[in-house]
Protein backbone atom coordinates (compact mmCIF):
# COMPACT_ATOMS: atom_id res chain seq x y z
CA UNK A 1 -17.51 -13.37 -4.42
CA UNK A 2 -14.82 -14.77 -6.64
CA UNK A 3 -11.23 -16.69 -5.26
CA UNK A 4 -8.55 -16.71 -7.92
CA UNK A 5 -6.07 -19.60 -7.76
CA UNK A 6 -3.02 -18.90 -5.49
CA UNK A 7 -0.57 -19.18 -9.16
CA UNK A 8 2.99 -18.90 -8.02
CA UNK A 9 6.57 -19.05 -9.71
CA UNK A 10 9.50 -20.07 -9.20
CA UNK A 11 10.25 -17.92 -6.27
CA UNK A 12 7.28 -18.51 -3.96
CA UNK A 13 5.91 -15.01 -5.43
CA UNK A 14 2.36 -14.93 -6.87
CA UNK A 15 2.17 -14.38 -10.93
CA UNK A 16 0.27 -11.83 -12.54
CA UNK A 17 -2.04 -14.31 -14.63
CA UNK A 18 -4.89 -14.66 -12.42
CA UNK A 19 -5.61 -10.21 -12.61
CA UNK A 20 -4.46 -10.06 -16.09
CA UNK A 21 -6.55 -12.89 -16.90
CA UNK A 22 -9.79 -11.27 -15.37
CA UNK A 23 -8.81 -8.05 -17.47
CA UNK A 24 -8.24 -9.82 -20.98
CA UNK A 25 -11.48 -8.27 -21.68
CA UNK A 26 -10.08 -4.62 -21.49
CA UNK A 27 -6.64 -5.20 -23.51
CA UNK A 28 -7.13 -1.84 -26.48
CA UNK A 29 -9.38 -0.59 -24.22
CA UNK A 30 -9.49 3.61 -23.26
CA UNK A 31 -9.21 4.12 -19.29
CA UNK A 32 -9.49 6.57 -17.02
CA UNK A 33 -7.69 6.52 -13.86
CA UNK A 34 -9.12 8.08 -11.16
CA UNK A 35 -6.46 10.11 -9.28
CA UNK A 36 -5.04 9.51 -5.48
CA UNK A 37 -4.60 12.82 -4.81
CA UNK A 38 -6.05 14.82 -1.96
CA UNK A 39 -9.08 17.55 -2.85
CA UNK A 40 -5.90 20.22 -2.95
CA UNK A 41 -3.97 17.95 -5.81
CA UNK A 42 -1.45 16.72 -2.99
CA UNK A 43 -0.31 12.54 -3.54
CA UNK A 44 -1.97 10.95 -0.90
CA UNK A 45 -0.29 7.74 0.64
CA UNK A 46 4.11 7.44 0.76
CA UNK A 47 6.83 6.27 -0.97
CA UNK A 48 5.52 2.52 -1.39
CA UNK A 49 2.23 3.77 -2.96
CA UNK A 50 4.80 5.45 -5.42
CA UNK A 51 6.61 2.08 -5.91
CA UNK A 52 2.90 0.17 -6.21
CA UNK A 53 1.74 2.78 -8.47
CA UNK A 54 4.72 2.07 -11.05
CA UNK A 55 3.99 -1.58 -10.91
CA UNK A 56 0.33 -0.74 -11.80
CA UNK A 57 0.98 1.18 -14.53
CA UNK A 58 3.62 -1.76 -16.23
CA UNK A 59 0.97 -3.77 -15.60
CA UNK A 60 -1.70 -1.36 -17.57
CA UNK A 61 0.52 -1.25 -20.35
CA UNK A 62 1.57 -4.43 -20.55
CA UNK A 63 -1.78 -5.29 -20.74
CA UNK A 64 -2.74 -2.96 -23.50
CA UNK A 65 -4.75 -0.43 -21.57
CA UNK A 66 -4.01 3.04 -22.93
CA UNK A 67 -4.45 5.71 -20.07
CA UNK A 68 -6.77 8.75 -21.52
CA UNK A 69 -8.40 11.87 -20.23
CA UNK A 70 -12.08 11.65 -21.46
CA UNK A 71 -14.33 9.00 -23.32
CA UNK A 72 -13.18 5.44 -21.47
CA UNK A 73 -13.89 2.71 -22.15
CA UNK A 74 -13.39 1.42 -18.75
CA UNK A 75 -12.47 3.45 -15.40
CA UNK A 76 -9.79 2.05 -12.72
CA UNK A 77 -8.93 3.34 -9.72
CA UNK A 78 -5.07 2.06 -8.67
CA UNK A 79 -4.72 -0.49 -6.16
CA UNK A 80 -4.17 1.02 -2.66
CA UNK A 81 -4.55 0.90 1.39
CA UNK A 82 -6.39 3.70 1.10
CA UNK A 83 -10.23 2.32 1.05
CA UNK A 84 -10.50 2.52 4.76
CA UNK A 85 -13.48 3.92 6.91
CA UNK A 86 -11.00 6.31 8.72
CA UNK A 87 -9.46 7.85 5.35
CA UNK A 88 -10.69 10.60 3.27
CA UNK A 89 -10.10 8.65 0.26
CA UNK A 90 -13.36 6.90 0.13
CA UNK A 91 -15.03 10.34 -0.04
CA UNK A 92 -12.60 11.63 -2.93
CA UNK A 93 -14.15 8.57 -5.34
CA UNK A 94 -17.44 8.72 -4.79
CA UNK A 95 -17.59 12.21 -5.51
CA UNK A 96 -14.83 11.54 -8.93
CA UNK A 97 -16.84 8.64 -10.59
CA UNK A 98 -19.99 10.76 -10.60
CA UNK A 99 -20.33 10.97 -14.63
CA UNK A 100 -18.99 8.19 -14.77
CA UNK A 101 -21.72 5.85 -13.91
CA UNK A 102 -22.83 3.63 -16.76
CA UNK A 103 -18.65 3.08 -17.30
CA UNK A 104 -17.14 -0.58 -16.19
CA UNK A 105 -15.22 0.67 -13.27
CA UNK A 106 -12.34 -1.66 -11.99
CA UNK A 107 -10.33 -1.41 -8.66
CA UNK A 108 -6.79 -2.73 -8.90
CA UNK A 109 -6.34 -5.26 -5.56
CA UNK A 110 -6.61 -3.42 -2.34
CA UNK A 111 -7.53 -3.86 1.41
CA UNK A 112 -11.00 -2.33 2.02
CA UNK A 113 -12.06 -2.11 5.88
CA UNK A 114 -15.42 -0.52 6.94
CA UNK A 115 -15.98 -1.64 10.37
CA UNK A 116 -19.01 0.96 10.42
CA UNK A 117 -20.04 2.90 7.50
CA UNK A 118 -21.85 1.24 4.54
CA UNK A 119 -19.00 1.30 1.72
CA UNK A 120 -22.32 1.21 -0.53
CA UNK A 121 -21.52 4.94 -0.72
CA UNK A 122 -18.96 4.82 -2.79
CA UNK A 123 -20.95 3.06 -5.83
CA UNK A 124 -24.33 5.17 -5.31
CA UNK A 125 -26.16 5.73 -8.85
CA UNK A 126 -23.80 3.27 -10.57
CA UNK A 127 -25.36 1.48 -13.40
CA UNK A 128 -22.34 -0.19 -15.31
CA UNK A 129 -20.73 -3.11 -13.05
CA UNK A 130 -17.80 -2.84 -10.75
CA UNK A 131 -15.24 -5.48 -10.55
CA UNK A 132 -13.28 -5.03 -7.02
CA UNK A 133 -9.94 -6.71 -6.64
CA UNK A 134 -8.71 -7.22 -3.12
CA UNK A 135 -5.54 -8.26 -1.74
CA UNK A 136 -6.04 -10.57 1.41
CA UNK A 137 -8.41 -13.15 2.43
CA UNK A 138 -9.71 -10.64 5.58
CA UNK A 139 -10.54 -7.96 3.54
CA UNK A 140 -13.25 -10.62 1.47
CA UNK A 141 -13.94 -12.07 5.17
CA UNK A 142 -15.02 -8.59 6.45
CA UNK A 143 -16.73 -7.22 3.01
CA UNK A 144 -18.69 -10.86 3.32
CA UNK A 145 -20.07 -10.67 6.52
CA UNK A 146 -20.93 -7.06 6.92
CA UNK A 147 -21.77 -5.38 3.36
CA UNK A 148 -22.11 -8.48 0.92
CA UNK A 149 -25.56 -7.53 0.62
CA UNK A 150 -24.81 -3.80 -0.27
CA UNK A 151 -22.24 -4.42 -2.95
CA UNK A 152 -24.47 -7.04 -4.70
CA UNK A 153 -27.06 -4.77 -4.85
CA UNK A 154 -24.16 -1.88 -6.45
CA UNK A 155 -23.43 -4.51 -8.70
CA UNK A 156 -19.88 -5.01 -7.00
CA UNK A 157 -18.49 -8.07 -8.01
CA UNK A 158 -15.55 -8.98 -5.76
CA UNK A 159 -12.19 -10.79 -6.75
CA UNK A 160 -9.66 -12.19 -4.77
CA UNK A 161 -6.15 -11.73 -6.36
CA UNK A 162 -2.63 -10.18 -4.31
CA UNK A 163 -0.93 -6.90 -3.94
CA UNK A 164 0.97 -6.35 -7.23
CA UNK A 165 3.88 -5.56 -5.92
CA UNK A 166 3.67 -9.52 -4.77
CA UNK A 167 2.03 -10.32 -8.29
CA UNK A 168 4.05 -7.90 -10.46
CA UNK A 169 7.66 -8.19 -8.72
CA UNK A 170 9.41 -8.69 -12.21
CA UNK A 171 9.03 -5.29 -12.36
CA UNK A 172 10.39 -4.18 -9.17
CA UNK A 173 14.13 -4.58 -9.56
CA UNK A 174 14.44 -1.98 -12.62
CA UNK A 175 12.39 0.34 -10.67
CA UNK A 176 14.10 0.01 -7.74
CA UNK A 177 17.43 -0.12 -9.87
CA UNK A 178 20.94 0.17 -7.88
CA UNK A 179 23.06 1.69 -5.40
CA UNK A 180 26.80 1.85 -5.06
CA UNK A 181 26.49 3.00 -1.25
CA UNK A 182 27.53 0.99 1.44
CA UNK A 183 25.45 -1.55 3.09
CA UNK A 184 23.53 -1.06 6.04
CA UNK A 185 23.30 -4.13 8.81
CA UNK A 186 19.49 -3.78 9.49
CA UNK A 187 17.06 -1.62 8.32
CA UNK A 188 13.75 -0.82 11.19
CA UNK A 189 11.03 1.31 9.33
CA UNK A 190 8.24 1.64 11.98
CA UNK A 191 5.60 3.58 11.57
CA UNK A 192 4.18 6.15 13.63
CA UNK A 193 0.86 7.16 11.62
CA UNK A 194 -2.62 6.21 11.94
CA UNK A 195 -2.31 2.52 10.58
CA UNK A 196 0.50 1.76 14.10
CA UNK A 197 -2.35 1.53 15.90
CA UNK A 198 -6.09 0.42 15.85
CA UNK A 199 -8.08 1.22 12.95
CA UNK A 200 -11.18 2.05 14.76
CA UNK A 201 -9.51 4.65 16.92
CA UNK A 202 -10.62 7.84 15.91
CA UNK A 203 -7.67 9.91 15.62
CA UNK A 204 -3.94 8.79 15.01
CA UNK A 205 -1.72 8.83 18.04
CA UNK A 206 -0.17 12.85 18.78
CA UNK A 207 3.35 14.18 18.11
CA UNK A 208 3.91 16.80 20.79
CA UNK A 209 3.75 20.03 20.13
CA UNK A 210 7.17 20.67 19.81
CA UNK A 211 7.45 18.30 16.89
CA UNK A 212 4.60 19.54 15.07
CA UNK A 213 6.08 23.19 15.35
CA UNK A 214 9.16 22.34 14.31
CA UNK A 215 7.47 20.20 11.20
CA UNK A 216 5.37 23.30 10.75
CA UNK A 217 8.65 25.43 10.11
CA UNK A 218 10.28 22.73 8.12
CA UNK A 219 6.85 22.60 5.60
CA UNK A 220 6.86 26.22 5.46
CA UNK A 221 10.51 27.40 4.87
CA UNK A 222 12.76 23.93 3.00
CA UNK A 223 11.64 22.70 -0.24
CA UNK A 224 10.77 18.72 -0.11
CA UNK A 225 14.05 17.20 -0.73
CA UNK A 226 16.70 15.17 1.53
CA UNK A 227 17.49 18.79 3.81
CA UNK A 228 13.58 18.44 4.10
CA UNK A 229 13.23 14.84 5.39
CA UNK A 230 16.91 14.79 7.73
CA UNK A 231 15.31 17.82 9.52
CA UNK A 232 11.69 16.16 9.85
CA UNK A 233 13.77 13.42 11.35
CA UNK A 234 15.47 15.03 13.67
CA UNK A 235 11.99 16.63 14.45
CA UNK A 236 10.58 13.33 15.50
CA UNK A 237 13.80 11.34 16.07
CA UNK A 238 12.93 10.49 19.73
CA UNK A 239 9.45 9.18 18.33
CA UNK A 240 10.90 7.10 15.46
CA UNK A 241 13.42 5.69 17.55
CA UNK A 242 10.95 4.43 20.42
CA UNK A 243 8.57 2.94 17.88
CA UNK A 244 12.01 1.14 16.01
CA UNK A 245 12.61 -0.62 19.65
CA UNK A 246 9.15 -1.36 19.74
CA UNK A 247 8.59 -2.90 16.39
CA UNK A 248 12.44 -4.91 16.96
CA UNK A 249 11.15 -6.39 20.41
CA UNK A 250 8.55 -8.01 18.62
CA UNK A 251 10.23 -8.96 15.83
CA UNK A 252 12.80 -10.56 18.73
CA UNK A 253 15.91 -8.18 17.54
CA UNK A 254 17.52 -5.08 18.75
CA UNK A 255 18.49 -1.53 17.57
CA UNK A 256 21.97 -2.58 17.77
CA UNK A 257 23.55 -1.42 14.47
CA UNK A 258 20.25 -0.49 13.20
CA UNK A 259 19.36 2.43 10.87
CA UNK A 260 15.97 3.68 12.07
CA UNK A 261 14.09 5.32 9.73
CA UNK A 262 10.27 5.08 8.23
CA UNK A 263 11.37 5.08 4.67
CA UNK A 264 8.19 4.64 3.41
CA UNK A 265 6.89 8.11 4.81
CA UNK A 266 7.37 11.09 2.40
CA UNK A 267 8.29 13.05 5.06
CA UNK A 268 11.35 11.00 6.33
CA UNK A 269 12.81 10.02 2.98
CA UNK A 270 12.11 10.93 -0.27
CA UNK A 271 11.74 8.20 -2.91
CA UNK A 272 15.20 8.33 -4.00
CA UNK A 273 15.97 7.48 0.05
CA UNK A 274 13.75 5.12 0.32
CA UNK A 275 14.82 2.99 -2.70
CA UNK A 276 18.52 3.17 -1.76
CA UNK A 277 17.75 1.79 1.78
CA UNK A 278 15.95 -0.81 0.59
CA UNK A 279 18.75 -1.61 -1.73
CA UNK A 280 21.18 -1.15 0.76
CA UNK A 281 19.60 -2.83 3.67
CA UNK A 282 20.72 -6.67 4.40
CA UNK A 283 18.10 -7.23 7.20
CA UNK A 284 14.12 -5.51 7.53
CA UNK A 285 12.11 -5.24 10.21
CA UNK A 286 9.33 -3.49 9.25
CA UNK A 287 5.36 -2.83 10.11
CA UNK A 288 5.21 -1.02 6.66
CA UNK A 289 4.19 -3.60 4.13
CA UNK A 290 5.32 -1.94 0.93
CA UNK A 291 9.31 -1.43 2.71
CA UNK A 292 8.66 -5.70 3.32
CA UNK A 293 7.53 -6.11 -0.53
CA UNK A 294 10.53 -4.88 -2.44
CA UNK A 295 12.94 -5.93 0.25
CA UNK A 296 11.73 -9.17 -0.16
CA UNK A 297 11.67 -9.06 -3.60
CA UNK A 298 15.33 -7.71 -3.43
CA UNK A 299 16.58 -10.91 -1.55
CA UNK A 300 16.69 -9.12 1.46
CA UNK A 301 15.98 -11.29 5.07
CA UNK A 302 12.74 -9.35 5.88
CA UNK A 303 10.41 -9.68 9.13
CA UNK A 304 7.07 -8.21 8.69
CA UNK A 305 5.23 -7.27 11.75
CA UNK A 306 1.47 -6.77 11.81
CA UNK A 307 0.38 -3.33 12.27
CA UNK A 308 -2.88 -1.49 12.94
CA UNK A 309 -5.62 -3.79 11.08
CA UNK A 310 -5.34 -6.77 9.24
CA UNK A 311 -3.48 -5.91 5.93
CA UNK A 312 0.26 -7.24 6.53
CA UNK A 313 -0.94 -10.46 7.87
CA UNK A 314 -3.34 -10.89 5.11
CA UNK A 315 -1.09 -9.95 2.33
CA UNK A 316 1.86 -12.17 4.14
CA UNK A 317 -0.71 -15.28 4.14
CA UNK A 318 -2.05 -14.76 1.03
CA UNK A 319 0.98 -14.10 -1.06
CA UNK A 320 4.10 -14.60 0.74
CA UNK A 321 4.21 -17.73 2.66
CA UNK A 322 6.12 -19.67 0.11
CA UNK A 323 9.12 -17.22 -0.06
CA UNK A 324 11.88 -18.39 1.84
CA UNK A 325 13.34 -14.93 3.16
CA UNK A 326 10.39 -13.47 4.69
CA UNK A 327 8.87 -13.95 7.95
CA UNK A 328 5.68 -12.47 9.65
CA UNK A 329 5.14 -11.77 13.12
CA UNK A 330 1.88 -11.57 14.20
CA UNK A 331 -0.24 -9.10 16.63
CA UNK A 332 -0.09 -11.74 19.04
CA UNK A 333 3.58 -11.45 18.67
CA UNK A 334 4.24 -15.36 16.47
């Protein structure tokens, strides 16, 4: 398995040169990217997958990859969280790079976590070689001591690069763009899915009933927009707010002043809310790593706190410990 150098600029965040250097090779090259979506065409992931998946497409064209339908020369699937045991995303590739299998396939840098199944799944029948980019030393750590064997044998080779949001932040401020609304104090995205809490648990942690009835009616009768996401807050406003004071009595803050609101989640803000709270926010505490990315990127004093598995940590370690306005708090709470 193959460490890139730690290349940083200026302002503590990692360069691009190490992936784009590793995909020189490719630049003119026809790819397919393998979608994200769901088996019913619905986006999987939330609004910082959005933001990530922006970055990754500069970063394709910058390159000189040109995106087709049919006939690649190479086939990438975007960089996500999504290559987890306990997701259904796993399932959706193996089954879309069938006909693909003598292509180069490439996976953008991700965390990959498969505390029990064999990820050899995933690359069954492949003949062409598969060049996986991860994000964070533990991912590397966990595909090394439990499947190392497997992948070799897929022909997996496995890079160690950053998230490239960290690696391709030049890009971030013209996404994000501006805001002329006021400011907010501090900012407390917490989230309440299935990454809050351990990744081997084998569901994600309930809603009540009443919630999920009155999300039910909201799905069913508003069109996704901001009416949509205010009332699917109020839905679960007691919930957001008690895992806000949760997340800020790690972090060693309060809800004083606070807005809390998972941003990141499609169904609390759309992407238009999420990027104006991140612009508007002066202070983050967040568990949501792609809310900590652009805030940080933004100049914002953010205070990542590790979540359900190892990711946040990882990324913080790998690619944000040299920039001055970001802080991580740990599971065990340092």
């Amino acid at each position: 398995m193959t460490t890139t150098p730690p290349t940083q600029d200026a302002t503590g965040f990692p360069t691009l040169d190490a992936l784009t250097a590793h995909l020189t090779k490719w630049q003119g090259a026809r790819a397919v990217v393998i979608s994200t979506a769901d088996a019913a065409g619905r986006a999987l992931g939330n609004n910082g997958d959005d933001l990530m998946h922006a970055v990754f497409y500069r970063i394709l064209e910058q390159i000189g990859i040109e995106v087709v339908d049919a006939d690649p020369d190479v086939v990438i699937v975007p960089p996500s969280g999504a290559l987890l045991e306990v997701y259904a995303f796993p399932k959706y590739l193996a089954e879309r790079l069938k006909g693909y299998e003598n292509v180069p396939l490439v996976i953008f840098p991700s965390s990959v976590y498969f505390p029990d199944r064999d990820p050899g799944f995933i690359f069954k029948g492949r003949e062409a070689p598969t060049l996986l980019f991860l994000r964070e030393d533990a991912s590397r750590t966990h595909l090394e001591e439990q499947w190392a064997v497997t992948l070799h044998d897929a022909g997996v080779e496995v890079v160690l690069d950053h998230d490239v949001v960290a690696s391709g932040h030049a890009f971030v401020p013209a996404i994000l763009g501006s805001t002329t609304r006021r400011p907010l104090k501090r900012l407390i995205a917490a989230r309440i899915d299935r990454e809050a809490s351990s990744m081997r648990a084998s569901a994600s942690p309930g809603g009540g009933a009443a919630a999920s009835s009155i999300l039910h009616a909201v799905a069913d009768r508003i069109p996704y927009g901001t009416v949509y996401t205010a009332a699917s807050r109020y839905a679960r406003r007691a919930r957001n707010r008690a895992a806000a004071d949760r997340l800020a009595s790690r972090a060693g803050a309060t809800l004083d002043g606070a807005t809390c609101i998972d941003i990141s989640a499609r169904q609390f803000a759309t992407f238009e809310e999420y990027r104006t709270s991140i612009l508007r926010a002066e202070q983050v505490i967040t568990d949501r790593l792609h809310v900590a990315l652009p805030a940080a990127i933004m100049g914002k004093d953010v205070t990542m706190v590790e979540a359900g598995y190892f990711k946040l940590g990882g990324v913080y370690r790998r690619s944000l410990a040299g920039v001055a306005n970001v802080r991580l708090v740990s599971a065990a709470g340092n």
